[in-house]
Protein backbone atom coordinates (compact mmCIF):
# COMPACT_ATOMS: atom_id res chain seq x y z
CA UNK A 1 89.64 187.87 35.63
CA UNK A 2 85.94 186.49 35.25
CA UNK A 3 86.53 183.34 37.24
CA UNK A 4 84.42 183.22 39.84
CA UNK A 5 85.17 181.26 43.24
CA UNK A 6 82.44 179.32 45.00
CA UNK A 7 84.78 178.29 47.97
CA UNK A 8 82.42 179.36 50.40
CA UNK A 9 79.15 178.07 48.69
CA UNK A 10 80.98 175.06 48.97
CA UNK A 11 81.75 175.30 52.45
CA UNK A 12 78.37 176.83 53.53
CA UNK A 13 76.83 173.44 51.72
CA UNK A 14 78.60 171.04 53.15
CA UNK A 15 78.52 172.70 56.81
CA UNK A 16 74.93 172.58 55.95
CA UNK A 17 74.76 169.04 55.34
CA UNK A 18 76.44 168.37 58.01
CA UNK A 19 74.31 169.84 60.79
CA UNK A 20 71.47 168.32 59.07
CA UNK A 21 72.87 165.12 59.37
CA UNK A 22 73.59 166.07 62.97
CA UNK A 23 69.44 166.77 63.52
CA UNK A 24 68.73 163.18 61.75
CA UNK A 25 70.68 161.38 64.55
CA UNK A 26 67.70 162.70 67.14
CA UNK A 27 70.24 163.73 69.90
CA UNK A 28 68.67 165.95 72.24
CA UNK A 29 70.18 168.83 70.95
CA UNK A 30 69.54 168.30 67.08
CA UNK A 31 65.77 167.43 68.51
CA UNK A 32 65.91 171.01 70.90
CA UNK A 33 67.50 172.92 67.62
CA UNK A 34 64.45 171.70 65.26
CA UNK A 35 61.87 172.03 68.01
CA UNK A 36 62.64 175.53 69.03
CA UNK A 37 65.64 176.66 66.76
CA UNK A 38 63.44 179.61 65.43
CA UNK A 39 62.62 180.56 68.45
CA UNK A 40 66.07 181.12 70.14
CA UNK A 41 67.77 184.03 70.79
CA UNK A 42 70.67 184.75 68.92
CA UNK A 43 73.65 183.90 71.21
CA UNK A 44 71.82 180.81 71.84
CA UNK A 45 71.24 180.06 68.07
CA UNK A 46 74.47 180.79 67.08
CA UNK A 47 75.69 178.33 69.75
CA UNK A 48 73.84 175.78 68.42
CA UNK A 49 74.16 175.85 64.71
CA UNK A 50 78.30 176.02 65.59
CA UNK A 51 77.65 172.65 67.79
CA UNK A 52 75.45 170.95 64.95
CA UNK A 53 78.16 171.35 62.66
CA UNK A 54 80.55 169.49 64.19
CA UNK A 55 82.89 172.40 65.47
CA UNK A 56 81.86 172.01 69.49
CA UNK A 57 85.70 172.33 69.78
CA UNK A 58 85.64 176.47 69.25
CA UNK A 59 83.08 177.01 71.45
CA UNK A 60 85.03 178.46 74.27
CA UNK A 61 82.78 181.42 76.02
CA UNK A 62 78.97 182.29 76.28
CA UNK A 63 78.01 185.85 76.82
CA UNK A 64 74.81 187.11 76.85
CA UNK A 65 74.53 190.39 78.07
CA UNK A 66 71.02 192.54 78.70
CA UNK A 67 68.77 189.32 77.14
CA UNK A 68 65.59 188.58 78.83
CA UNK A 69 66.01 184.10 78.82
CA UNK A 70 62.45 182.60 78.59
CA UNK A 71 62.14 178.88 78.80
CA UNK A 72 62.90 177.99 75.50
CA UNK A 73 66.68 179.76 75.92
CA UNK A 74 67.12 178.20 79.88
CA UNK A 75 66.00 174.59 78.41
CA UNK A 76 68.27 175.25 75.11
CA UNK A 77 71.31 176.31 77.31
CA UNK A 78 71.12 173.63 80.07
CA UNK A 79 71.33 170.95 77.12
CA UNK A 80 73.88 172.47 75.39
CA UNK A 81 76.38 173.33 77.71
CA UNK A 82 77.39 169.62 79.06
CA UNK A 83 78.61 169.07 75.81
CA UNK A 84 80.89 172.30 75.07
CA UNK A 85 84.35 170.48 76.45
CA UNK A 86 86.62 173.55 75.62
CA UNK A 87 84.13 176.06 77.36
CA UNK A 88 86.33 178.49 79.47
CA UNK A 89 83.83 181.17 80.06
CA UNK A 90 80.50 181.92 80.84
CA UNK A 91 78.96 185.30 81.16
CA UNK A 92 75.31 186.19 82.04
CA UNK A 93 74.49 190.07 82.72
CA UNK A 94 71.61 191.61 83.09
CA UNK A 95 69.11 188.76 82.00
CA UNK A 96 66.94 188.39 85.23
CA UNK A 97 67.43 185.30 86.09
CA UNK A 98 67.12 184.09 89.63
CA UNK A 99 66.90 180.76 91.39
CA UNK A 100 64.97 178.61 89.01
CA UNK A 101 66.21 180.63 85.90
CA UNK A 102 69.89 179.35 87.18
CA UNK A 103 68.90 175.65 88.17
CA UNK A 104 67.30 175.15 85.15
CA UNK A 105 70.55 176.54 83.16
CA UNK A 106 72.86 174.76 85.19
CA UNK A 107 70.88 171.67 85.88
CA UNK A 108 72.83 169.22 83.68
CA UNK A 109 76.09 171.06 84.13
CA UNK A 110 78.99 167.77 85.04
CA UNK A 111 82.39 168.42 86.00
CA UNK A 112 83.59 170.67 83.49
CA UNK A 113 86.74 171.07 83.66
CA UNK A 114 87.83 173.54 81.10
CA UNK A 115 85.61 176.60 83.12
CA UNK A 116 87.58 179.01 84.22
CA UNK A 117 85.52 182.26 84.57
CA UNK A 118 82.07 182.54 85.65
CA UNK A 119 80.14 185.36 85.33
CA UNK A 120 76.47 185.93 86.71
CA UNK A 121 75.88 189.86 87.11
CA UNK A 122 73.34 192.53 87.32
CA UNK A 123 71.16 189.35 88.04
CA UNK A 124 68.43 188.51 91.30
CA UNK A 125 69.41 184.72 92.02
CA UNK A 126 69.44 186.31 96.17
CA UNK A 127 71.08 184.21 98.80
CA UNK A 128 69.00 180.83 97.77
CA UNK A 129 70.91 181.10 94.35
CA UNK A 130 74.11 181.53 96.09
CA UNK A 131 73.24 177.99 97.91
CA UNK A 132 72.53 176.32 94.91
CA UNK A 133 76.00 177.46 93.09
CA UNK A 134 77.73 176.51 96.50
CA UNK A 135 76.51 172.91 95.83
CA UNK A 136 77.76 172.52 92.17
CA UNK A 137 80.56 174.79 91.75
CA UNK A 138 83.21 172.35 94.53
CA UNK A 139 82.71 170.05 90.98
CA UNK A 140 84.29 172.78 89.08
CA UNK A 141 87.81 172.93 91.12
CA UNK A 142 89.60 174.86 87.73
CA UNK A 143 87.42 177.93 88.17
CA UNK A 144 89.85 181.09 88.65
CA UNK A 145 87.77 183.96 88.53
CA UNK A 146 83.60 184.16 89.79
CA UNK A 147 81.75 187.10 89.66
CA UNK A 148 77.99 188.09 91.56
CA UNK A 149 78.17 191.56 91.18
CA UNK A 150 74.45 193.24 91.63
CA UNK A 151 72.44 189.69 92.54
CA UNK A 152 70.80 190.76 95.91
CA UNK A 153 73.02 189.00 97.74
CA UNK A 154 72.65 189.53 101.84
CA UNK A 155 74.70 187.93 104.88
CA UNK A 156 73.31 184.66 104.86
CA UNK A 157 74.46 184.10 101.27
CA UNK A 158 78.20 184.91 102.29
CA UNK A 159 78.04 181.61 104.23
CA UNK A 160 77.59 179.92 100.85
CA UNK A 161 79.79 182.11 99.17
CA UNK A 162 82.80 181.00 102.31
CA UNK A 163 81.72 177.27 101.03
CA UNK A 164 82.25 178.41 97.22
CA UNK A 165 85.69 179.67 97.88
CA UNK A 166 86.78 177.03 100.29
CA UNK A 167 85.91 174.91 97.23
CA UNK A 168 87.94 176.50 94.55
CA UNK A 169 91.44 176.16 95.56
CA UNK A 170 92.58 177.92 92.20
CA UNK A 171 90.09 181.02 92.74
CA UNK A 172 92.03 184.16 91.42
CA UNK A 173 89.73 186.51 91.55
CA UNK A 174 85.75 187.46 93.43
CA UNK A 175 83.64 190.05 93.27
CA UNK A 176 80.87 190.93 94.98
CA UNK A 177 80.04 194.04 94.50
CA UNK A 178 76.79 195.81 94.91
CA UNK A 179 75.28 193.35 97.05
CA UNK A 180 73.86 193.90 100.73
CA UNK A 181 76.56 192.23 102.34
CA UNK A 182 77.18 193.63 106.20
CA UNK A 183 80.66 194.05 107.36
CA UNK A 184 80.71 190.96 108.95
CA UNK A 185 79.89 188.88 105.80
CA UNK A 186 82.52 190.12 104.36
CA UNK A 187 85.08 189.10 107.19
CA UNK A 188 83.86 185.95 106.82
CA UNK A 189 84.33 185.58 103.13
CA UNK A 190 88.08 187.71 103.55
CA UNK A 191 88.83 185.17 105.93
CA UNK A 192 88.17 182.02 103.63
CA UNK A 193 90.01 183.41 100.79
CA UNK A 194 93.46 183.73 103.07
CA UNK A 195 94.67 180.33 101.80
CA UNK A 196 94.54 181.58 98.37
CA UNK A 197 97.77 182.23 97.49
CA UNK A 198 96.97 183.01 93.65
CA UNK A 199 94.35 185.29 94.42
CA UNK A 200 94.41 188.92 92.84
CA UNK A 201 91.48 190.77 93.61
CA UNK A 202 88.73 190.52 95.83
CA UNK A 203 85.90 193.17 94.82
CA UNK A 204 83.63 194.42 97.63
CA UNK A 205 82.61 197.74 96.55
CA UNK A 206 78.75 198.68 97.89
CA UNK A 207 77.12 201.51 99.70
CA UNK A 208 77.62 199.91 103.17
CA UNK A 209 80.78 199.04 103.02
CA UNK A 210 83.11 201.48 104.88
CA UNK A 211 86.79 202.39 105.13
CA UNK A 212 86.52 200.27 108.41
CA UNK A 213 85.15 197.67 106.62
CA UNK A 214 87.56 197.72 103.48
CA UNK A 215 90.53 198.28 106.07
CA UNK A 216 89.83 194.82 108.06
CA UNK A 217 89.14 193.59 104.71
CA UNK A 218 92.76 194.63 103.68
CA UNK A 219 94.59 193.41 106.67
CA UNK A 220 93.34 190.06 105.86
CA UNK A 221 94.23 190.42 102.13
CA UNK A 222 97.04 192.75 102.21
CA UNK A 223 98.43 191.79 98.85
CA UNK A 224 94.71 191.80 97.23
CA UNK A 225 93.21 194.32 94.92
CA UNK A 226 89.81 195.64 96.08
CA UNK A 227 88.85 197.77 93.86
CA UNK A 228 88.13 197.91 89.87
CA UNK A 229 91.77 200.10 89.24
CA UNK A 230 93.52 197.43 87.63
């Protein structure tokens, strides 16, 4: 009783120090943290400070969820995430980004092995951001699950989806819903995820899709959930 514990103070110090120490070695990410640092969004700061402390290691998911990015938070996340080895997951809703929002995120992105879940909903990246993710995601052959719910996504961009899928040979689960996919698109994309012998679900709900459509769909995929009732 009366003793008083400064543990933490401790900690908080020397975690401190340490990211400081991180910013005098003029990486490009201690340089982006003191450039723009104050300027970050949250998610994006909180990345960073974790990073600059030495604990890169725990970083294992990004979500961001209904968070305009400006420059600042595209440039801070495309140098940032390279370096996150145990990154797993990566979630992006509702931040409207489209083509060059998603290049310039995923612009330094290498073979990342650890990914396993990519998220990038309620978004307008279109069929031209489809094409882009078809020619960097074959480098990413762990992903399991890949969602483009709501990204105005047409027929053309199902072609480059078929490439994404024929390029993740441990895909376990797609969605695509609320895009304007015809019925044929989504043959195609049905068809290319036969060989997937792990897959669970293959989400296609949207307003032109119809029983027809979802019972082709089915034959294809009999074994495959296509709908949300997990």
């Amino acid at each position: 009783m009366g003793n008083t514990c400064y543990c933490l103070d401790n900690a908080d110090k020397i975690h401190e120090k340490d990211m400081m120490t991180s910013c005098m070695t003029e990486t490009p990410q201690s340089i982006e943290y003191k450039v723009n640092g104050s300027s970050m969004i949250e998610e994006v700061k909180e990345i960073y400070i974790t990073y600059l402390k030495g604990h890169a290691d725990i970083i294992k998911e990004i979500r961001i969820i209904n968070k305009q990015l400006d420059q600042i938070s595209l440039t801070s996340l495309s140098l940032i995430i390279p370096e996150l080895s145990n990154l797993s997951e990566i979630l992006l809703k509702s931040n409207n980004l489209q083509l060059d929002s998603i290049e310039k995120i995923f612009s330094n992105m290498k073979q990342q092995q650890s990914l396993k879940k990519l998220w990038i909903v309620d978004n307008s990246i279109g069929d031209q951001g489809v094409e882009f993710l078809a020619n960097i995601l074959p480098e990413f052959s762990e992903l399991e699950y890949l969602h483009l719910d709501n990204n105005k996504i047409s027929r053309s961009g199902c072609d480059f989806v078929k490439e994404i899928v024929e390029s993740l040979i441990n895909l376990r689960g797609l969605s695509l819903k609320h895009n304007n996919i015809s019925k044929r698109g989504l043959t195609k994309v049905a068809k290319a995820l036969k060989d997937h012998k792990q897959l669970e679900y293959f989400l296609v709900e949207a307003e032109n899709v119809t029983e027809e459509n979802i019972a082709r769909i089915r034959e294809l995929l009999p074994n495959v959930r296509l709908d949300d009732n997990f």
